[in-house]
Structures are given as C-alpha cells and as structure tokens.
C-alpha atoms as a PDB file:
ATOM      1  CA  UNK A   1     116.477  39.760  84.971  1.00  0.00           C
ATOM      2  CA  UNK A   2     113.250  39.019  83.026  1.00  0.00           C
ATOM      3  CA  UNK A   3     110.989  38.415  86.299  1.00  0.00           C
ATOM      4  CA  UNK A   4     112.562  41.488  88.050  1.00  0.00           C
ATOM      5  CA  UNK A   5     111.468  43.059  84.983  1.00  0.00           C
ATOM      6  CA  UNK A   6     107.790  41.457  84.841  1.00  0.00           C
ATOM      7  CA  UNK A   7     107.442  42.399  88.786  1.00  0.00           C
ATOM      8  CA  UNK A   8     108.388  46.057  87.712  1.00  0.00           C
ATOM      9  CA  UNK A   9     106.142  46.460  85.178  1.00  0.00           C
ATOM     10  CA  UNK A  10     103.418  45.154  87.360  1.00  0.00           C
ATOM     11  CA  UNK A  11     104.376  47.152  90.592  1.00  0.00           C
ATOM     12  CA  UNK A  12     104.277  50.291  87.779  1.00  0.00           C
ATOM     13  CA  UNK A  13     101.116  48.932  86.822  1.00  0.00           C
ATOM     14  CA  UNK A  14      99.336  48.780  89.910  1.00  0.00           C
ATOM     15  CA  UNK A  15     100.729  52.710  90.640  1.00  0.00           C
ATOM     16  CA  UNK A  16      99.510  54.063  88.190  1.00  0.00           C
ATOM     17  CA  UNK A  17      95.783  52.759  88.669  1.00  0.00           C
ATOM     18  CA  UNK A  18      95.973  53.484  92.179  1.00  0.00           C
ATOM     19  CA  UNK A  19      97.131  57.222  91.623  1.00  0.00           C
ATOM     20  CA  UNK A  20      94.335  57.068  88.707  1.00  0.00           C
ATOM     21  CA  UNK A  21      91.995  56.013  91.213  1.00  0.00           C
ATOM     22  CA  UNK A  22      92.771  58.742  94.015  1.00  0.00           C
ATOM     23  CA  UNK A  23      93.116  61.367  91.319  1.00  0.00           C
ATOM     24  CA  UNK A  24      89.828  60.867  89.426  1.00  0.00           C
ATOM     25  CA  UNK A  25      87.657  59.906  92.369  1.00  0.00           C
ATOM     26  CA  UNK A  26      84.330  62.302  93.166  1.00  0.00           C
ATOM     27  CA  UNK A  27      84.917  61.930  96.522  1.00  0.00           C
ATOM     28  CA  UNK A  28      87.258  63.816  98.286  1.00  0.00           C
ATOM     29  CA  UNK A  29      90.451  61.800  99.529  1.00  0.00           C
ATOM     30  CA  UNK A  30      93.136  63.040 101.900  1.00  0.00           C
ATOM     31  CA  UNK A  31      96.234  61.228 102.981  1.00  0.00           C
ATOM     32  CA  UNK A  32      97.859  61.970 106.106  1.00  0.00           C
ATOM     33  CA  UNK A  33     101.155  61.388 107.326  1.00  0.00           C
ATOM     34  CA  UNK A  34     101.499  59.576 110.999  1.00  0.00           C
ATOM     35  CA  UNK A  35     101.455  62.877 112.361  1.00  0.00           C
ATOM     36  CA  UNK A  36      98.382  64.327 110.375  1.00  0.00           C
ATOM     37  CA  UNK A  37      99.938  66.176 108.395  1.00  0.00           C
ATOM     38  CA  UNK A  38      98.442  66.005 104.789  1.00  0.00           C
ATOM     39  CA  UNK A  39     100.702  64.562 102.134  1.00  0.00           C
ATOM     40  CA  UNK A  40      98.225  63.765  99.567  1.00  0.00           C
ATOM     41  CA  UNK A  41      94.693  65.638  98.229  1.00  0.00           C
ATOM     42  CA  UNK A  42      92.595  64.357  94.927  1.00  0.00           C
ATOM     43  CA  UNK A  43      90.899  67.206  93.037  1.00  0.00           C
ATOM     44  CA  UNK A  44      87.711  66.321  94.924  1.00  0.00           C
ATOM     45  CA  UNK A  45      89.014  67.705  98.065  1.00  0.00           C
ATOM     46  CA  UNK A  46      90.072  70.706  96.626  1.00  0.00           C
ATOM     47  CA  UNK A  47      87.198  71.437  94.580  1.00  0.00           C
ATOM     48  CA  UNK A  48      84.337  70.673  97.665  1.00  0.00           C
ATOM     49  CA  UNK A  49      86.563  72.502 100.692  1.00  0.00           C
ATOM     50  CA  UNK A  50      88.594  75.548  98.162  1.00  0.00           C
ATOM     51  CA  UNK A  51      92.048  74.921  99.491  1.00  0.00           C
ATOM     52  CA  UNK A  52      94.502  74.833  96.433  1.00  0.00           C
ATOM     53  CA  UNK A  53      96.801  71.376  97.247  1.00  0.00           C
ATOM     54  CA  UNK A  54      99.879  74.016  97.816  1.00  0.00           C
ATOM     55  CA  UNK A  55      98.505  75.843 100.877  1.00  0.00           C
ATOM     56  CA  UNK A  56      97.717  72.797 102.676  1.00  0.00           C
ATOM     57  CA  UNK A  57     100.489  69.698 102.166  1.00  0.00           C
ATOM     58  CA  UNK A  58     102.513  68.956 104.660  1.00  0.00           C
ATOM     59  CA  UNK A  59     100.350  71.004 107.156  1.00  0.00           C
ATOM     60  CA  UNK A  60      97.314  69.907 109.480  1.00  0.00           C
ATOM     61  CA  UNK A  61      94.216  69.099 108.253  1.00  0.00           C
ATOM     62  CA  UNK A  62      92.581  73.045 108.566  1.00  0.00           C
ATOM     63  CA  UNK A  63      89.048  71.439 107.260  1.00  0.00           C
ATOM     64  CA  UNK A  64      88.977  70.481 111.099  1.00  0.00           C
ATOM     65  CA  UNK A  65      87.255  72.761 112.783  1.00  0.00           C
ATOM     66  CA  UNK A  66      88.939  73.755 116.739  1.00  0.00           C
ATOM     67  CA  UNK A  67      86.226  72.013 118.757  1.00  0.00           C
ATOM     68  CA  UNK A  68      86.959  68.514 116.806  1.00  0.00           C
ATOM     69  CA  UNK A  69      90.690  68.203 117.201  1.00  0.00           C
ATOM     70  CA  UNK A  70      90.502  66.204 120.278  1.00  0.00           C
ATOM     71  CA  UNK A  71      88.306  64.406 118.814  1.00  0.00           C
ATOM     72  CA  UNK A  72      89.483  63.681 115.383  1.00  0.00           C
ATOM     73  CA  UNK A  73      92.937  62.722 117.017  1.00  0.00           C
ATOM     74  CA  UNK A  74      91.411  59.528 118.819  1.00  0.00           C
ATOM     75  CA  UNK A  75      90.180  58.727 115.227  1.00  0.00           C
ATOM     76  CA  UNK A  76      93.446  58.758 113.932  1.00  0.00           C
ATOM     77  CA  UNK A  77      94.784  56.851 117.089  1.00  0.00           C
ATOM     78  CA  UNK A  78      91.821  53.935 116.630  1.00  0.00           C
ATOM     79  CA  UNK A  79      93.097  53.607 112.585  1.00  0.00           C
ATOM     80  CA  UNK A  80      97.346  54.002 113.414  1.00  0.00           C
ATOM     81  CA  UNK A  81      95.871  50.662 115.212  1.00  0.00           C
ATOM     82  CA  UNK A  82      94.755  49.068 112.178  1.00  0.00           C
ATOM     83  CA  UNK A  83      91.369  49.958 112.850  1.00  0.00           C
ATOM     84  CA  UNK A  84      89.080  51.212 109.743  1.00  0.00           C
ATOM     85  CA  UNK A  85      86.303  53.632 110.840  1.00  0.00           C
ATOM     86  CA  UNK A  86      83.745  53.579 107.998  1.00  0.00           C
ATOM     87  CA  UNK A  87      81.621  55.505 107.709  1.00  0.00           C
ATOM     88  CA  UNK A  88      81.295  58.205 110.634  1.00  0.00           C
ATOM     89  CA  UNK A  89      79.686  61.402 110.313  1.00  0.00           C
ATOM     90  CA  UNK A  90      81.911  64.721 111.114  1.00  0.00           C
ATOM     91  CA  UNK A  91      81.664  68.502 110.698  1.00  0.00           C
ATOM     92  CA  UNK A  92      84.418  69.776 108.687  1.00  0.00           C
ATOM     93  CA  UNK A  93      85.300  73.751 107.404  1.00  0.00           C
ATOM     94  CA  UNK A  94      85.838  75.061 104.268  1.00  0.00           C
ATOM     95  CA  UNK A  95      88.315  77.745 102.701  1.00  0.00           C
ATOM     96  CA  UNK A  96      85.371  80.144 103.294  1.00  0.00           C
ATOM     97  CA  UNK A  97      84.013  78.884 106.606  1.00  0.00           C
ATOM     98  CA  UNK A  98      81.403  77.208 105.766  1.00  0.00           C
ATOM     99  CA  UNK A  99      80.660  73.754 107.948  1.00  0.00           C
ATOM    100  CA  UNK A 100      80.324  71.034 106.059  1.00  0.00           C
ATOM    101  CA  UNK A 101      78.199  67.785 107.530  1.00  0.00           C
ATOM    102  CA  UNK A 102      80.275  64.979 105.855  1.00  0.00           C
ATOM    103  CA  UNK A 103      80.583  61.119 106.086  1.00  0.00           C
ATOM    104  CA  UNK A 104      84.578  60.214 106.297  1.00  0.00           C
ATOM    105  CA  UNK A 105      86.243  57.231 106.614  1.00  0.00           C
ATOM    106  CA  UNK A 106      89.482  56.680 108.492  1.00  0.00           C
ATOM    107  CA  UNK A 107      91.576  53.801 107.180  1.00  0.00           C
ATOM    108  CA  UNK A 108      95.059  52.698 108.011  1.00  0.00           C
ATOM    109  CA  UNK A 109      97.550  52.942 104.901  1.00  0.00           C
ATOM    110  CA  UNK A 110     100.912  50.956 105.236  1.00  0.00           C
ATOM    111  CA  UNK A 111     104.251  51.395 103.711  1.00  0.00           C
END
C-alpha cells in the first residue's frame, strides 16, 4: 500500500507542475481535443486573443481565420500522426478581428 501511495503522490506531483506550467506560461497554450475542439486555454491565450476560456471550450478554435481551416486541419492530421510541427508561422484572429502573425507549434499529446 506504501508504493501505491509513493506512485500517487508522485503522479499528484507531476500534475500539479504540469498544470503550473500551462497556467503560468507567457505564451499562449491551447489544447485541443482529437476533433479540435478546445478543451484547455492558459491565461496567455486569453489575455493576447480576448476570448474569456467560457465562450470558447469545447468549441473550434475561432482564432482561425476561414481561409486557414483547410489548412490548419492537415496540421492537426501531420501531429494526430505523432508528428511535432515546431515552429511554423500562421495568421490567427482575435476577439476584435485583428490578425495576428504568430509562430505555433503543433504537438501530439497522449492519454
């Protein structure tokens, strides 16, 4: 019972430093379920494209702007793969309309 204990305490551990890590990071993070719909902002993402996290989870990605769906769903095809796209340049909208010229990266995640 002691080492399922240890191995809780760790797994704990390691979740609360990675949600510390998403949550405090100046960059803005999104998480996406597999079928883009968001399940996860950081305070970054919020604060730089003016969507408040309850108008957007569990919806599609609006910071995509029409003419880059297509093209933002082969992105998400190449990293369901296993593929990691670092650093790739994209335009993406904010609350307001303003285009953004960003640098995102498009990693896999796995359960």
């Amino acid at each position: 019972m002691s080492q399922q204990k240890s191995e809780f305490s760790e797994l704990q551990r390691f979740n609360n430093q990675f949600t510390s890590f998403l949550n405090h990071n100046a960059d803005p993070i999104y998480i996406t379920d597999l079928e883009g719909k968001i399940e996860f902002v950081n305070n970054a993402f919020v604060n730089t494209f003016g969507y408040q996290k309850e108008e957007i989870l569990q919806k599609q990605n609006p910071t995509i702007p029409d003419w880059l769906v297509e093209e933002t769903k082969e992105l998400y095809q190449k990293a369901l793969k296993g593929f990691s796209i670092p650093d790739h340049h994209v335009i993406r909208q904010k609350a307001d309309g303003e285009l953004l010229d960003v640098s995102v990266t498009f990693s896999p995640i796995y359960d």
